[in-house]
N, C-alpha and C. Protein backbone atom coordinates (compact mmCIF):
# COMPACT_ATOMS: atom_id res chain seq x y z
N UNK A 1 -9.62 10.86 -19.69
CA UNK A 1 -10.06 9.49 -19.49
C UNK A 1 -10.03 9.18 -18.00
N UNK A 2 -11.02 8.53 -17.69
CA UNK A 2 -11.32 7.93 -15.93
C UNK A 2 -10.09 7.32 -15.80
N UNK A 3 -9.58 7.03 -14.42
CA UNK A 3 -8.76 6.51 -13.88
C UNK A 3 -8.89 4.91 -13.81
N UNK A 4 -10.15 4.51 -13.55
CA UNK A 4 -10.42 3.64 -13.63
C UNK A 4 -10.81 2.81 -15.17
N UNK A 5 -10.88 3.66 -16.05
CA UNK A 5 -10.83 2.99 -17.70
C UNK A 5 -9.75 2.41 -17.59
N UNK A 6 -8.55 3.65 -17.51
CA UNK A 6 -7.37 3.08 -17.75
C UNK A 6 -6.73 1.77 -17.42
N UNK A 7 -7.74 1.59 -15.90
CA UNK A 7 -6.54 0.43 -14.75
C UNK A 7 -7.04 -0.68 -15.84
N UNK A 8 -8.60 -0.74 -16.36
CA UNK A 8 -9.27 -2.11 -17.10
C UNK A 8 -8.85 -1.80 -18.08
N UNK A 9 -8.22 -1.41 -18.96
CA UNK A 9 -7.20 -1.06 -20.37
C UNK A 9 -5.98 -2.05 -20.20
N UNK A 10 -5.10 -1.57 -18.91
CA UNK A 10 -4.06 -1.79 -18.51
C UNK A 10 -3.64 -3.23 -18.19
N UNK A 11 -5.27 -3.72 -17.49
CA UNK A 11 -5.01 -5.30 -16.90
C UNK A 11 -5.53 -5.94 -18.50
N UNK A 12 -6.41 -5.74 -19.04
CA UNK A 12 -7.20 -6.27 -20.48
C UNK A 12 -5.46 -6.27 -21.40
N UNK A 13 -4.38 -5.17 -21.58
CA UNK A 13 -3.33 -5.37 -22.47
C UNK A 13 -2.21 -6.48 -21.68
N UNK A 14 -2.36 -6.46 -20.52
CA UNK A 14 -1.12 -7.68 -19.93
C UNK A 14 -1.90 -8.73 -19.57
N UNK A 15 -3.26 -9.07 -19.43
CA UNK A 15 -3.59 -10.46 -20.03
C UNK A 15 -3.28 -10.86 -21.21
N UNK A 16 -3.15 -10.48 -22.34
CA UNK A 16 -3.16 -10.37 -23.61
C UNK A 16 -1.70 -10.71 -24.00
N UNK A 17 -0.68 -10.16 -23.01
CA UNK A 17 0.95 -9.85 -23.44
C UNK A 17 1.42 -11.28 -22.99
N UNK A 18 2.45 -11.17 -24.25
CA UNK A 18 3.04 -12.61 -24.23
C UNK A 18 4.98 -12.58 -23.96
N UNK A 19 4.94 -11.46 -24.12
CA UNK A 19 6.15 -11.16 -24.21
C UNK A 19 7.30 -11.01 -22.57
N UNK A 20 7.88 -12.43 -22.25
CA UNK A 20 8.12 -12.93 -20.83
C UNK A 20 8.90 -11.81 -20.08
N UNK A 21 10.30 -11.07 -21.46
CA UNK A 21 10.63 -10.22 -20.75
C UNK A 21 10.21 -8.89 -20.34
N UNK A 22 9.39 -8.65 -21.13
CA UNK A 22 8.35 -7.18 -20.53
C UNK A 22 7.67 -7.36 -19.29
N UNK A 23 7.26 -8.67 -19.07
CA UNK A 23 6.31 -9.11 -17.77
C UNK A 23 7.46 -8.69 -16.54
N UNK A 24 8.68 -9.12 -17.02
CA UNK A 24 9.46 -9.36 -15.87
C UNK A 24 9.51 -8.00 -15.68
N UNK A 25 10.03 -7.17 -16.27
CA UNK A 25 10.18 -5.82 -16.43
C UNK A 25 8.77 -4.71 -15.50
N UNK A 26 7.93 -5.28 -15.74
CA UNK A 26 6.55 -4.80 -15.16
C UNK A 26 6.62 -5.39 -13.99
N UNK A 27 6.94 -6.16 -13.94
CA UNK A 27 7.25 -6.78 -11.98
C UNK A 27 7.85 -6.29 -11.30
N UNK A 28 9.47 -6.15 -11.93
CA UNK A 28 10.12 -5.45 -11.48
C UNK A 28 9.73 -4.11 -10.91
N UNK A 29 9.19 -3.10 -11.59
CA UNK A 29 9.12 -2.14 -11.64
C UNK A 29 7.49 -1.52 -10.68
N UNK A 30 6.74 -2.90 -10.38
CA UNK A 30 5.78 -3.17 -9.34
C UNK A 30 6.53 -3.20 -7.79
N UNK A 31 7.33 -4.29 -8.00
CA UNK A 31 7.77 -4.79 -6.86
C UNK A 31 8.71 -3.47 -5.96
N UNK A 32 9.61 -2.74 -7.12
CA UNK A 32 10.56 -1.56 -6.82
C UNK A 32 9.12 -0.32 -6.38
N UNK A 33 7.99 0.17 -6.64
CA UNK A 33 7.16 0.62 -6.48
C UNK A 33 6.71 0.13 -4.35
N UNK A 34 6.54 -0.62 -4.32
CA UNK A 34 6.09 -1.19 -2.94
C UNK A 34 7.51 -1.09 -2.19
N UNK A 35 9.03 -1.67 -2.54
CA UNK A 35 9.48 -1.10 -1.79
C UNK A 35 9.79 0.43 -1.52
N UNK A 36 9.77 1.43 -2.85
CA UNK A 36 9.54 2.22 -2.51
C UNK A 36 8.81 3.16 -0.94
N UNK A 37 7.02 2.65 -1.48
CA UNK A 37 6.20 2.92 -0.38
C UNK A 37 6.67 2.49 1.09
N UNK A 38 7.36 1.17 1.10
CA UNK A 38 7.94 0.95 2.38
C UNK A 38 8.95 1.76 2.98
N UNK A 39 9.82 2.16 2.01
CA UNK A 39 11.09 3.17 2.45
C UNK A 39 10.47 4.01 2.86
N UNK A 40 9.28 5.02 2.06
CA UNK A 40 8.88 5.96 2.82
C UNK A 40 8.02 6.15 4.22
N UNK A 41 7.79 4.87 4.52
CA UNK A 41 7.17 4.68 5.83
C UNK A 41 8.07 4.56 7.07
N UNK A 42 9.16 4.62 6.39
CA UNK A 42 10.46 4.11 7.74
C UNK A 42 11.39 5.40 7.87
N UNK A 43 11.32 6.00 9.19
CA UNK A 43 11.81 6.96 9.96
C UNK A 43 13.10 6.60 9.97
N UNK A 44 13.72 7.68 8.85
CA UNK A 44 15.39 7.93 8.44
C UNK A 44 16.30 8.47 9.20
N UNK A 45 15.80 8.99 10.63
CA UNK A 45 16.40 9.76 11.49
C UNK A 45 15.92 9.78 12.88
N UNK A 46 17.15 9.89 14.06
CA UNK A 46 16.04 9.55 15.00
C UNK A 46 15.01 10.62 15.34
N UNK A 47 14.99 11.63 14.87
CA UNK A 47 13.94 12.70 14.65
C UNK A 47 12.60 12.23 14.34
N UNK A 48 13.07 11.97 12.97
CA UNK A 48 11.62 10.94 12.36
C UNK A 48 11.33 10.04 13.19
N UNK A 49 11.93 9.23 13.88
CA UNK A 49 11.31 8.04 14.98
C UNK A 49 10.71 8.98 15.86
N UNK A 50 11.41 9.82 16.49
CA UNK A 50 10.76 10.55 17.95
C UNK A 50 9.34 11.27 17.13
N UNK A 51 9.20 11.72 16.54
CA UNK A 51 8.26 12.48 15.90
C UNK A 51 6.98 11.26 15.57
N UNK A 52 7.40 10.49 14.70
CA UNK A 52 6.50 9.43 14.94
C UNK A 52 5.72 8.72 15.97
N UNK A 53 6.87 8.36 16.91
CA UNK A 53 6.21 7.99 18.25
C UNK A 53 5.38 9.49 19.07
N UNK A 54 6.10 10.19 18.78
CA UNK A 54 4.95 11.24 19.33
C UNK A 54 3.63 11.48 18.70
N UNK A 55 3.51 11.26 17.62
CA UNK A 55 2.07 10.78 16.93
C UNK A 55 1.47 9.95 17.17
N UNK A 56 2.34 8.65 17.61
CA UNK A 56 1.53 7.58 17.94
C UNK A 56 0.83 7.57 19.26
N UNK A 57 1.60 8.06 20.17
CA UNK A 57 1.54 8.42 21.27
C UNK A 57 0.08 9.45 21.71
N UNK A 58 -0.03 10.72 21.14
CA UNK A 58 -0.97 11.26 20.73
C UNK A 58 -2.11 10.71 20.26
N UNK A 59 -2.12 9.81 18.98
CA UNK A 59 -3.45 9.16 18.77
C UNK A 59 -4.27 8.26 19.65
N UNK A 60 -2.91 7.84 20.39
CA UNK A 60 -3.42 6.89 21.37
C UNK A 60 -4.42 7.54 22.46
N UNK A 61 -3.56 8.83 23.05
CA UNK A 61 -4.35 10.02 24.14
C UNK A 61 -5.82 10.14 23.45
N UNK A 62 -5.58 10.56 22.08
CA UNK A 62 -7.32 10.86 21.41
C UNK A 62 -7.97 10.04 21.10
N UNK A 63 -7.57 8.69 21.93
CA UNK A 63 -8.62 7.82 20.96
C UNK A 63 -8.62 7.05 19.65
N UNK A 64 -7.78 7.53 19.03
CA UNK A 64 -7.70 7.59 17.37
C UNK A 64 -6.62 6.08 16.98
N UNK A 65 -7.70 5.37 17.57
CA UNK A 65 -7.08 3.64 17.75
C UNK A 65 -8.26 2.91 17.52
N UNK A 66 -7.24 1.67 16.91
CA UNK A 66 -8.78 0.44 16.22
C UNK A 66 -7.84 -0.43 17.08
N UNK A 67 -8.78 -1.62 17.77
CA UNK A 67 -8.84 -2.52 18.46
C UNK A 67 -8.97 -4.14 16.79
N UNK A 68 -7.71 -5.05 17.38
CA UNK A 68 -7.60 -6.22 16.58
C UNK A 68 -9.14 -6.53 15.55
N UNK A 69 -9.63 -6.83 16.88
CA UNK A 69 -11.53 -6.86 15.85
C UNK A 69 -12.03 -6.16 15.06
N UNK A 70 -11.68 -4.59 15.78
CA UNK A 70 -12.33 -3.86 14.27
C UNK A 70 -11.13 -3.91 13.08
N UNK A 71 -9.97 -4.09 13.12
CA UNK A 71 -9.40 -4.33 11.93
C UNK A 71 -9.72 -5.29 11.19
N UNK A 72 -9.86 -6.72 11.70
CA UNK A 72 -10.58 -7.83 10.94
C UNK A 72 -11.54 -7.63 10.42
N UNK A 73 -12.64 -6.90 11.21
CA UNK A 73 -13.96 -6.88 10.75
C UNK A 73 -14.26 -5.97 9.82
N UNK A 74 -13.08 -4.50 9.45
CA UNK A 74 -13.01 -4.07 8.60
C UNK A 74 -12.53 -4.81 7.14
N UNK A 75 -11.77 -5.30 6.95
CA UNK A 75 -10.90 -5.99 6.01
C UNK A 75 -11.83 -7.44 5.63
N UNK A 76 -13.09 -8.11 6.57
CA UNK A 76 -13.66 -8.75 6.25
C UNK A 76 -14.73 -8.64 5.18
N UNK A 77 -15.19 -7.55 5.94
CA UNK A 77 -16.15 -6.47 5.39
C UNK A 77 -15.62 -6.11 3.94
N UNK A 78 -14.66 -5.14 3.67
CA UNK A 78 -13.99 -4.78 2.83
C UNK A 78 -13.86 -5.59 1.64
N UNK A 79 -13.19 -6.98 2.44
CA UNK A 79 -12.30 -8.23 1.21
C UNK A 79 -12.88 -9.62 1.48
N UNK A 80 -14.03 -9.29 1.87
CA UNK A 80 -15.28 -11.09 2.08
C UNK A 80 -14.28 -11.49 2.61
N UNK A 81 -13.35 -11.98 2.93
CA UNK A 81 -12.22 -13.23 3.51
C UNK A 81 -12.41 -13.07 5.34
């Protein structure tokens, strides 16, 4: 089955769900998901920081940088807003 059946399966059964503590439960378990992704974005060592900044550092040398405008104008583009 497409990935995308599933997600319109998924949102079509929790419109539908009435049941307050499952919702909470699905939040929860959303919300623990994103901090997740955040933990893994944050340099656990100062290794990981130096290593990072040396990437950043690097992209910067190549170029491999968006200027404020093109981020807006991406995300405008992207999300009409």
């Amino acid at each position: 089955m497409d990935i995308s059946v599933k997600k319109i399966e998924l949102i079509e059964w929790l419109a539908r769900l009435q049941d307050e503590s499952l919702i909470e439960k699905i939040e929860m378990l959303r919300k623990g998901s994103i901090k997740d992704i955040y933990e893994q974005r944050i340099p656990k060592t100062i290794e990981d920081l130096e290593e990072k900044l040396d990437r950043s550092e690097q992209n910067i040398k190549t170029g491999k940088v968006f200027s404020q405008e093109d981020a807006e104008s991406f995300f405008k583009t992207k999300f009409g807003k």
